[in-house]
N, C-alpha and C. Protein backbone atom coordinates (compact mmCIF):
# COMPACT_ATOMS: atom_id res chain seq x y z
N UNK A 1 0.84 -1.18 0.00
CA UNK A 1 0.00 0.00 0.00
C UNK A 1 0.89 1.25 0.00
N UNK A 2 0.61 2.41 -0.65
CA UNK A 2 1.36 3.76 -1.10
C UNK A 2 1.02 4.61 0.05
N UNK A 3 2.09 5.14 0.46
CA UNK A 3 1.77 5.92 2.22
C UNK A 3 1.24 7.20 1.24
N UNK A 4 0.58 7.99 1.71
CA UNK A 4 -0.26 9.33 1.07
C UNK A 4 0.26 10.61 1.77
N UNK A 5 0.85 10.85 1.13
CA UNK A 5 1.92 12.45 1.02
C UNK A 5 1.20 13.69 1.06
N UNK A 6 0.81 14.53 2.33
CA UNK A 6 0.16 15.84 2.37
C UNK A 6 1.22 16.24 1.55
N UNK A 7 0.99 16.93 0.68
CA UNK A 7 2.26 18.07 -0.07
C UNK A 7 1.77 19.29 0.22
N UNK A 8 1.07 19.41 0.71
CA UNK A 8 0.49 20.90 0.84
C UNK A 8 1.21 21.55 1.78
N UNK A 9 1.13 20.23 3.07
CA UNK A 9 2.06 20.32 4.10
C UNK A 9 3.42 20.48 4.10
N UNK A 10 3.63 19.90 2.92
CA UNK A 10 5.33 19.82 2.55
C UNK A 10 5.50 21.35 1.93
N UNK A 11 4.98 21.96 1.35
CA UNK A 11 5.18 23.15 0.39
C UNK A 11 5.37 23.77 1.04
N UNK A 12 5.57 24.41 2.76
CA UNK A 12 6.48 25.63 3.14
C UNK A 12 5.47 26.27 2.55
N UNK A 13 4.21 26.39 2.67
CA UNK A 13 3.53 27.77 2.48
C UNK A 13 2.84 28.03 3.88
N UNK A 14 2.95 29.35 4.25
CA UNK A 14 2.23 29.81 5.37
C UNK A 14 0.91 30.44 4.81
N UNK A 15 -0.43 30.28 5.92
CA UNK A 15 -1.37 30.57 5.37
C UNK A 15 -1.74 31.85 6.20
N UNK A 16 -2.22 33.01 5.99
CA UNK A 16 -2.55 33.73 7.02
C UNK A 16 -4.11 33.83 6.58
N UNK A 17 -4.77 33.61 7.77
CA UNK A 17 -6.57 33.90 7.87
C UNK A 17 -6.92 35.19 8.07
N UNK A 18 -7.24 36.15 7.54
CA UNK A 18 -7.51 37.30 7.92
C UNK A 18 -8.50 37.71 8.84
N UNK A 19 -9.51 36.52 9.09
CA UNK A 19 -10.52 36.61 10.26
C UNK A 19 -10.22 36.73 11.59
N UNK A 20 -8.55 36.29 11.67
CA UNK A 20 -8.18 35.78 12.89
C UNK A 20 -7.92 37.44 13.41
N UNK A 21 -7.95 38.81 12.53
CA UNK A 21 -7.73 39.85 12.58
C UNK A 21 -8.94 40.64 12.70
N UNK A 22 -9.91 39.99 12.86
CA UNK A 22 -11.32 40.48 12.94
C UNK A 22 -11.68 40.73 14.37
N UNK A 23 -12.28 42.50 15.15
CA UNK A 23 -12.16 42.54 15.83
C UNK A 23 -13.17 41.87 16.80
N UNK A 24 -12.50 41.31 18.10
CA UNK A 24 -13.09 40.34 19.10
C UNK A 24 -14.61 41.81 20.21
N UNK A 25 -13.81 42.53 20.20
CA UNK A 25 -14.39 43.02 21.22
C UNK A 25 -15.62 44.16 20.94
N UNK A 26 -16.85 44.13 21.70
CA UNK A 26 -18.24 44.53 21.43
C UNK A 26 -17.64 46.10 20.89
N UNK A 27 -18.61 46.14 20.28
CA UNK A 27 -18.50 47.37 19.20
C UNK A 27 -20.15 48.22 19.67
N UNK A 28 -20.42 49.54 20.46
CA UNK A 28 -21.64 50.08 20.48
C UNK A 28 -21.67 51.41 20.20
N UNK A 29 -22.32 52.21 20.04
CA UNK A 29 -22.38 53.19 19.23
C UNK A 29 -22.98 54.59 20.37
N UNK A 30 -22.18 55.87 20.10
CA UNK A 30 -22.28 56.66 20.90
C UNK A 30 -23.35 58.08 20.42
N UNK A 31 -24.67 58.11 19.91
CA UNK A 31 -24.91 58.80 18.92
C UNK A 31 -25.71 60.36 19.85
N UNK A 32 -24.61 61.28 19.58
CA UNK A 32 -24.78 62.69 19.87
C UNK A 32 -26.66 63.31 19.78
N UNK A 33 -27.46 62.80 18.73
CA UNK A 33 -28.57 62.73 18.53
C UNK A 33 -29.38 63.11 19.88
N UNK A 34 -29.26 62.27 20.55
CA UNK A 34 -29.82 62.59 21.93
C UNK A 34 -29.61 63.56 22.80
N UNK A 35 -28.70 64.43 22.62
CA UNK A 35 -27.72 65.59 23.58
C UNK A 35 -28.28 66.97 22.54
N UNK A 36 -29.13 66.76 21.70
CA UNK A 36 -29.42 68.28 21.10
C UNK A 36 -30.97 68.65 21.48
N UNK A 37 -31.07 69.60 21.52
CA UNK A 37 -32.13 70.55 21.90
C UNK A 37 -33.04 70.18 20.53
N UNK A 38 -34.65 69.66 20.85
CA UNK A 38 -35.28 69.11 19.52
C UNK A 38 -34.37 68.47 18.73
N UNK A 39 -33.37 67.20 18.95
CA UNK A 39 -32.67 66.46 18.39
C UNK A 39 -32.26 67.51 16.83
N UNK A 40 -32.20 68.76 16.83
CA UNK A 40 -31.81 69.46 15.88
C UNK A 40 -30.38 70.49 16.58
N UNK A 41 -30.42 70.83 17.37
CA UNK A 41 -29.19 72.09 17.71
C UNK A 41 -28.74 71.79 18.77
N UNK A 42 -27.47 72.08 18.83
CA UNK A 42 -26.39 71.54 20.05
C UNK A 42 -26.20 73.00 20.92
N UNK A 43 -26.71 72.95 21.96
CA UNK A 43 -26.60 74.04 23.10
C UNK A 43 -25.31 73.73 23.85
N UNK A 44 -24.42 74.29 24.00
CA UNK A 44 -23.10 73.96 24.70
C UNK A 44 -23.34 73.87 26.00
N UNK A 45 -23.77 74.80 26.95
CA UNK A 45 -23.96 74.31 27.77
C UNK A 45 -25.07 73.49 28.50
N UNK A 46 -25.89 73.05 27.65
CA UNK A 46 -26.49 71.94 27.81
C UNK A 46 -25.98 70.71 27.36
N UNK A 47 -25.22 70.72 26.90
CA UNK A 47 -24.59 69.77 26.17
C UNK A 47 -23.51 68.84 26.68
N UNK A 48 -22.85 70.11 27.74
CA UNK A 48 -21.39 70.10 28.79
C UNK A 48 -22.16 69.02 29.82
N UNK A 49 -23.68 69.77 30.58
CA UNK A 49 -24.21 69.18 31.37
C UNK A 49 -24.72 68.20 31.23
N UNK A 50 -24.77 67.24 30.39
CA UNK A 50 -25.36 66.51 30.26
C UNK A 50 -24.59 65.19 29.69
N UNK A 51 -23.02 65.33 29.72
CA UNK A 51 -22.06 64.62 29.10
C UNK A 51 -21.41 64.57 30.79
N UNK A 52 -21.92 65.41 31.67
CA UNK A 52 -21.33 65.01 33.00
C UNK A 52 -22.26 63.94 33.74
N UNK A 53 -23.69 63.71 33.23
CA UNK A 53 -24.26 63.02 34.08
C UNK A 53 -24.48 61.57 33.37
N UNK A 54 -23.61 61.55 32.15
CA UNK A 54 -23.31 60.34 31.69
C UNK A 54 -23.09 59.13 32.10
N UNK A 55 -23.17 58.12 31.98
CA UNK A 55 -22.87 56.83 33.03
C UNK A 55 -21.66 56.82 31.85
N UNK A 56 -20.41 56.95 32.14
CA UNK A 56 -19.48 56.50 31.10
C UNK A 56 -18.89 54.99 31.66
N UNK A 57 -19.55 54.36 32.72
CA UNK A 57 -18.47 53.19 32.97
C UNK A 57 -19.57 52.40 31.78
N UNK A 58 -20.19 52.36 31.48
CA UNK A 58 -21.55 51.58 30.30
C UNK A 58 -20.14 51.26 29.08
N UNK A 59 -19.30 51.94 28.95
CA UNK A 59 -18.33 51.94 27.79
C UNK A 59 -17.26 51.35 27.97
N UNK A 60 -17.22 50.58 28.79
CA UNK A 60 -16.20 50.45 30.02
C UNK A 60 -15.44 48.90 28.49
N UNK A 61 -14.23 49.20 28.21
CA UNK A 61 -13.48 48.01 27.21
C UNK A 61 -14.00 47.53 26.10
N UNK A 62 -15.31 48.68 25.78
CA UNK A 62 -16.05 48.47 24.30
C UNK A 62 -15.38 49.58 23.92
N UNK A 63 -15.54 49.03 22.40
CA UNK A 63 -15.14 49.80 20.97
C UNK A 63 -16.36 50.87 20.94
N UNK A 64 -15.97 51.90 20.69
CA UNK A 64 -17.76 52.70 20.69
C UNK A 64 -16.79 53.65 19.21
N UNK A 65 -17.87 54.02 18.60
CA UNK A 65 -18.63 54.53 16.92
C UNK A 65 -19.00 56.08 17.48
N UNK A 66 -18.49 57.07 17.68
CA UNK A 66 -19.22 58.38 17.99
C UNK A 66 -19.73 58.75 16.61
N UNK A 67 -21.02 59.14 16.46
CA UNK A 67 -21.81 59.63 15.70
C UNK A 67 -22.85 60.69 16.06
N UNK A 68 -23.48 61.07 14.79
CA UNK A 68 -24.88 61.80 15.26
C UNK A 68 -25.74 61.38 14.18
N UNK A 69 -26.64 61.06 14.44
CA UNK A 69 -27.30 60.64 12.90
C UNK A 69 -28.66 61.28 12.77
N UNK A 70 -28.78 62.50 13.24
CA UNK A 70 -29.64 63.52 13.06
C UNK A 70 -28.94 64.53 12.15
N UNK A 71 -29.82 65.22 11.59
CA UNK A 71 -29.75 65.90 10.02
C UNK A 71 -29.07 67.15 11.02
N UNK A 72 -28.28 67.35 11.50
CA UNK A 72 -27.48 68.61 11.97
C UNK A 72 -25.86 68.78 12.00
N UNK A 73 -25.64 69.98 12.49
CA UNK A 73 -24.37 70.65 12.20
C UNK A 73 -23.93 70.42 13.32
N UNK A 74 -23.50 69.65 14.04
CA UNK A 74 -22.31 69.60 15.29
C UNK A 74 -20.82 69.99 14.89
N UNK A 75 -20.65 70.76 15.82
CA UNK A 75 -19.03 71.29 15.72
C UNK A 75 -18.62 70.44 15.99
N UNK A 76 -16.93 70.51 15.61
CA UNK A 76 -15.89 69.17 15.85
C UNK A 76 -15.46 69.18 17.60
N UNK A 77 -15.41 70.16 17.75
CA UNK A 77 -15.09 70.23 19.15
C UNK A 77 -15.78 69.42 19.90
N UNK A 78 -17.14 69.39 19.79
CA UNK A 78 -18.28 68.66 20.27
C UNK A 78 -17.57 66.68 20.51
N UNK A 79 -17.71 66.41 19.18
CA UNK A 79 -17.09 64.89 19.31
C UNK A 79 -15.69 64.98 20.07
N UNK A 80 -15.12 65.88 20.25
CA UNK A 80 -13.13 66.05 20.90
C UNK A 80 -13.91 66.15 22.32
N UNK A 81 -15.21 66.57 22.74
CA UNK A 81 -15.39 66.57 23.96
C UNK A 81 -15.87 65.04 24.50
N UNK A 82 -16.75 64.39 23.44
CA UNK A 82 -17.18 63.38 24.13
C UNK A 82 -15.71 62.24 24.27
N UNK A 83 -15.26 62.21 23.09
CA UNK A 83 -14.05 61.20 23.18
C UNK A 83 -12.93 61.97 24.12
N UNK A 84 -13.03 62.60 24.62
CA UNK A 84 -12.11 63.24 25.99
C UNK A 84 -13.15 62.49 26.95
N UNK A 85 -14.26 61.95 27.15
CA UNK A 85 -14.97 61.02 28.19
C UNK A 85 -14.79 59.90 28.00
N UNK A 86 -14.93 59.04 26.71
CA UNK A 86 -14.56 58.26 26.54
C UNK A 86 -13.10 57.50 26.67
N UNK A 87 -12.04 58.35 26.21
CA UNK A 87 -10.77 57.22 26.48
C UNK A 87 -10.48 56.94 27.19
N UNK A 88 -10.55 57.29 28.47
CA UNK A 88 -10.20 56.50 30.26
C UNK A 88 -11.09 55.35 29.95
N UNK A 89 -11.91 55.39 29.50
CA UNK A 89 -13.13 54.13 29.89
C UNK A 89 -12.82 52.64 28.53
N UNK A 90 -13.33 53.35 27.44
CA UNK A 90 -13.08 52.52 26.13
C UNK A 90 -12.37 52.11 25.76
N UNK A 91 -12.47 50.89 25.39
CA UNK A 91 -11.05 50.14 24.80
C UNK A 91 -11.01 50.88 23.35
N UNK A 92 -11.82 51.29 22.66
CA UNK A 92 -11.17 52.21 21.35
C UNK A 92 -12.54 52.83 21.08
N UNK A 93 -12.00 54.17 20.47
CA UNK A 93 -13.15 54.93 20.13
C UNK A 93 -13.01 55.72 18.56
N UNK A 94 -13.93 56.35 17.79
CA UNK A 94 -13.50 56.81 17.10
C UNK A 94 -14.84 57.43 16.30
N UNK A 95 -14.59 58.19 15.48
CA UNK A 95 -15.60 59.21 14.61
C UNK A 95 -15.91 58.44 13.55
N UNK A 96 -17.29 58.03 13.55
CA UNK A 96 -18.15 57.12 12.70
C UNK A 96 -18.64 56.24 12.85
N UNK A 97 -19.34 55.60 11.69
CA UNK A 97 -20.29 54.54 12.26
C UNK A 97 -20.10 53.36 12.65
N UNK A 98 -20.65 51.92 13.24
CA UNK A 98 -20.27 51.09 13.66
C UNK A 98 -19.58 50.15 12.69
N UNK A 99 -19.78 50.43 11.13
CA UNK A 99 -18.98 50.06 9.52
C UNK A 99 -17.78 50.54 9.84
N UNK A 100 -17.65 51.77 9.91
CA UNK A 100 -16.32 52.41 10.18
C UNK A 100 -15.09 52.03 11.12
N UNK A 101 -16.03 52.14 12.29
CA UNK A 101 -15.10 51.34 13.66
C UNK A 101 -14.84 50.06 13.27
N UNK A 102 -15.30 49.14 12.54
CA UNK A 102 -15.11 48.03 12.44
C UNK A 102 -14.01 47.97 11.53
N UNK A 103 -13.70 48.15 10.42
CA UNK A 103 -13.15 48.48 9.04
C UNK A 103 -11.59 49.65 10.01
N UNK A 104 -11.86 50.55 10.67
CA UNK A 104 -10.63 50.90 11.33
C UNK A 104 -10.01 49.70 12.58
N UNK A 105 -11.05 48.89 13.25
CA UNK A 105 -10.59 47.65 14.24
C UNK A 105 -9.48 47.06 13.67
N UNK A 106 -10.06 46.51 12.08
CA UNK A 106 -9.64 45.68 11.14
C UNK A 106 -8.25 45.46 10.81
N UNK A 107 -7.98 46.82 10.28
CA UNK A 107 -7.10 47.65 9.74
C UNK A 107 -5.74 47.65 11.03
N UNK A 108 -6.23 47.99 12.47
CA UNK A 108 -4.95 48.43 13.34
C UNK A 108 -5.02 47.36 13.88
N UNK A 109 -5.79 46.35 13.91
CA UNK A 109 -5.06 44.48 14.08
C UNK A 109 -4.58 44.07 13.11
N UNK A 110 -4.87 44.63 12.15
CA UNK A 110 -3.63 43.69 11.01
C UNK A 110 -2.53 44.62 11.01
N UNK A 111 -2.19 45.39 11.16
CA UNK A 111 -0.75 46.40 11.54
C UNK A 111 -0.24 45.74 12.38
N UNK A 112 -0.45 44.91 13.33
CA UNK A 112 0.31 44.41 14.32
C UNK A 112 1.26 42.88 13.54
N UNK A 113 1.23 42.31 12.37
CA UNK A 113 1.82 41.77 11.41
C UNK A 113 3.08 42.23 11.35
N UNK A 114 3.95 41.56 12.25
CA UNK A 114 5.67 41.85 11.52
C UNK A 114 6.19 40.97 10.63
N UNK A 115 5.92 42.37 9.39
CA UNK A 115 6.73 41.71 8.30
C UNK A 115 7.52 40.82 8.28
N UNK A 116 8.59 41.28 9.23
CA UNK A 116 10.02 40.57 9.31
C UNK A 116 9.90 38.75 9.77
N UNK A 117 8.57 38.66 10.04
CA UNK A 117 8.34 37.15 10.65
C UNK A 117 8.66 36.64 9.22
N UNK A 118 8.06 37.21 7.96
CA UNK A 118 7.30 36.22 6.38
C UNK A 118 8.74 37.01 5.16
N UNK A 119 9.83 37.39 5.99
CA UNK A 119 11.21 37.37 5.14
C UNK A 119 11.15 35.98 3.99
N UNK A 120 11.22 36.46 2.69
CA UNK A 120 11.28 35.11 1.88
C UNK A 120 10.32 34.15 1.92
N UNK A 121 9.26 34.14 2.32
CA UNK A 121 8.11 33.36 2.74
C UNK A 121 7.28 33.28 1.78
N UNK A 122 6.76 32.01 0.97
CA UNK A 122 5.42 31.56 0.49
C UNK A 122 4.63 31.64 1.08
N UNK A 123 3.70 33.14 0.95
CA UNK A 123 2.36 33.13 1.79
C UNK A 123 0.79 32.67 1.11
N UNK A 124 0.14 32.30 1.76
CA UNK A 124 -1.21 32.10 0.96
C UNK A 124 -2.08 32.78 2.05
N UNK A 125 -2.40 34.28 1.50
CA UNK A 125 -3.78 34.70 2.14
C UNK A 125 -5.19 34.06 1.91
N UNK A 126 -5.74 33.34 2.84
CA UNK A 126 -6.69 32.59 2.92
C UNK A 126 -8.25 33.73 1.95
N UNK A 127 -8.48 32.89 1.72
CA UNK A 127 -9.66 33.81 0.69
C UNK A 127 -11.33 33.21 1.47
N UNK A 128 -11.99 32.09 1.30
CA UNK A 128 -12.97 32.02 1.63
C UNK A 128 -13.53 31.87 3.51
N UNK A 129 -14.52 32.51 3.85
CA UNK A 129 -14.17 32.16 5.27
C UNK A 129 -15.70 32.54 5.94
N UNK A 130 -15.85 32.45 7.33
CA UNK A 130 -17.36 32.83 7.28
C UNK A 130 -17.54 34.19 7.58
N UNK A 131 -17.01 35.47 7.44
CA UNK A 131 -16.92 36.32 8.05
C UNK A 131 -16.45 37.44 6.81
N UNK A 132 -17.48 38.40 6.27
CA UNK A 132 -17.14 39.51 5.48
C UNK A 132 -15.83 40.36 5.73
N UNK A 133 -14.55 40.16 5.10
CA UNK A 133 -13.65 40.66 4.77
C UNK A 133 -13.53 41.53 3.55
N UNK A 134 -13.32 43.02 3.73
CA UNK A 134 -12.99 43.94 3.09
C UNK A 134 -12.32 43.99 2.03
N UNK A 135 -12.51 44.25 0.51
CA UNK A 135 -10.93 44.30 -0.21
C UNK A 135 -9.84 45.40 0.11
N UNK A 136 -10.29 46.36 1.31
CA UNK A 136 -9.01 46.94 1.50
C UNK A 136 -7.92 46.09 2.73
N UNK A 137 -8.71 45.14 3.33
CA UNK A 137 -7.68 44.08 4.15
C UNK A 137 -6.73 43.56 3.42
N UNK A 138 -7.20 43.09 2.42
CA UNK A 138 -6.69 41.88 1.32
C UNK A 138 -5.50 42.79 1.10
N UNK A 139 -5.48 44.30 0.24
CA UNK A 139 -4.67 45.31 -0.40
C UNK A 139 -3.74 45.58 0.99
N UNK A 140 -4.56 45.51 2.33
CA UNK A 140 -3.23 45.96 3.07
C UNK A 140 -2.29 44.77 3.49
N UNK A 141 -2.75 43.78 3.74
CA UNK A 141 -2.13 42.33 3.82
C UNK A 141 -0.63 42.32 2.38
N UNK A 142 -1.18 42.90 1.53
CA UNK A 142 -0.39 42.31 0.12
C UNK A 142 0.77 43.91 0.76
N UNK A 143 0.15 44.77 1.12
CA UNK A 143 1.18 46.25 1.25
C UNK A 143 2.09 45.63 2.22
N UNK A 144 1.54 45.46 3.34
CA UNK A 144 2.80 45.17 4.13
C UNK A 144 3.60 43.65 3.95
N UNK A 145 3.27 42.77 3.29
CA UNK A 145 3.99 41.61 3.10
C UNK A 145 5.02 41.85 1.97
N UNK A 146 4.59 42.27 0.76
CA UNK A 146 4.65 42.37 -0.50
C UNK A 146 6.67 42.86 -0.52
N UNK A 147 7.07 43.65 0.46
CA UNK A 147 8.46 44.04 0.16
C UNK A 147 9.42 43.04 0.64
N UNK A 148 9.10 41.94 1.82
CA UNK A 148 9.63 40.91 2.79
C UNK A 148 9.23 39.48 1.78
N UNK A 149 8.38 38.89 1.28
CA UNK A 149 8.03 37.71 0.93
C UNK A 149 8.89 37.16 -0.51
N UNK A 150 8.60 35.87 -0.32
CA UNK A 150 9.23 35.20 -1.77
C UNK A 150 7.80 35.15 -2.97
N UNK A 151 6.59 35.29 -2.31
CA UNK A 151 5.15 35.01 -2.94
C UNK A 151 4.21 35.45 -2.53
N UNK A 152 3.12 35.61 -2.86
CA UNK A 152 1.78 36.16 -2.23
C UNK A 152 0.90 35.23 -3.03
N UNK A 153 -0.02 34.78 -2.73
CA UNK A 153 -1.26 34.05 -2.98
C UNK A 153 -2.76 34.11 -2.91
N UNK A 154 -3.25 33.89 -3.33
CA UNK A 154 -5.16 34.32 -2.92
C UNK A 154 -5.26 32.59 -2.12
N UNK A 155 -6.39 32.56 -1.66
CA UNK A 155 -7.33 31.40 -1.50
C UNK A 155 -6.77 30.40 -0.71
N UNK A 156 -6.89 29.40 -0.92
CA UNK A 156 -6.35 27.82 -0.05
C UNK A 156 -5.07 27.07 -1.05
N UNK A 157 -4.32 26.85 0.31
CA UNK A 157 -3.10 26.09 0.13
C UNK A 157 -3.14 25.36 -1.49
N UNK A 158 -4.41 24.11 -1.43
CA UNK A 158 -4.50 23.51 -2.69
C UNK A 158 -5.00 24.43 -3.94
N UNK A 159 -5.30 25.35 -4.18
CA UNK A 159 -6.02 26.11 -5.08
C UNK A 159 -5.91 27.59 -5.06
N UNK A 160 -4.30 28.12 -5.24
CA UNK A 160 -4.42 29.59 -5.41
C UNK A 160 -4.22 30.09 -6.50
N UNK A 161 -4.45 31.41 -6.43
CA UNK A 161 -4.34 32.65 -7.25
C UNK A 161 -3.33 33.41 -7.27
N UNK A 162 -2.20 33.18 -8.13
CA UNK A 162 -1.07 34.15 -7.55
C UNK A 162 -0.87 35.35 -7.83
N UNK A 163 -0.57 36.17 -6.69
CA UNK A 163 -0.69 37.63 -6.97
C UNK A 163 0.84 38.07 -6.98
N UNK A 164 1.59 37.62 -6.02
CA UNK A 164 3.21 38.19 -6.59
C UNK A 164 4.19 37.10 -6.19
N UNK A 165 5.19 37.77 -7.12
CA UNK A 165 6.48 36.55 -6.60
C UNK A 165 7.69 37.20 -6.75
N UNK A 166 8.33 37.26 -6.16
CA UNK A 166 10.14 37.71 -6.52
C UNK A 166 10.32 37.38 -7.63
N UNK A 167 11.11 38.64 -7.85
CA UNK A 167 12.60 38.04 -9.20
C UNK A 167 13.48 37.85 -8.86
């Protein structure tokens, strides 16, 4: 009987999952909407007062989305005030919607990728998976590998797409 040879296994290709970069931690949304006078105009000092009687521990190691999603003009200062409440408390915060925060999560967990690990390396970025991945992941995956690697790949070990290779 013929012993049966993973070669896939043998091929020295590393696979990276990009899901595994997908952020873990609750994502809720901070929407200014509620802090305006007839959910239309931002009174400052109603606005001050009422960002003090905040429960900010509610945010306490969530990702929070500052928004307003009422048809008005909030000054920028306004959001620099609430995220001055927020960062003692939140594990990350940021200007936009809960698409946004997610898509920026995305983005500064895959920055944490040292190149220098995939020097000369056959990589295969995993392509199908259960979890909507961005094509700007894919583009930043290929940016930061792309100057360190021997290859870049789409899809699964047995069945890729090659996108670059050394000369």
């Amino acid at each position: 009987m013929e012993e049966i040879v993973n070669k896939v296994a043998q091929s020295g290709l590393i696979t990276i999952d990009l899901e595994k970069f997908y952020p873990a931690e609750e994502i809720v949304t901070f929407d200014l909407k509620g802090y305006l006078f007839m959910e239309l105009i931002l009174k400052e000092k109603d606005f001050r007062a009422a960002l003090l009687t905040t429960d900010w521990e509610a945010y306490r190691g969530k990702n929070v989305a500052i928004t307003c999603t009422a048809d008005a003009i909030i000054p920028v200062w306004a959001y620099m005030l609430v995220v001055s409440y927020l960062e003692p408390v939140a594990n990350y915060a940021t200007y936009g919607d809960e698409a946004v925060l997610q898509h920026t999560l995305f983005l500064k967990n895959l920055a944490t990728i040292n190149p220098q690990d995939y020097i000369d390396a056959r990589v295969v970025i995993k392509g199908c998976g259960d979890k909507n991945i961005s094509a700007s992941a894919y583009v930043e995956i290929t940016r930061l590998l792309r100057p360190v690697v021997k290859s870049i790949m789409y899809g699964e070990p047995c069945s890729t797409v090659p996108v670059y290779k050394k000369k």
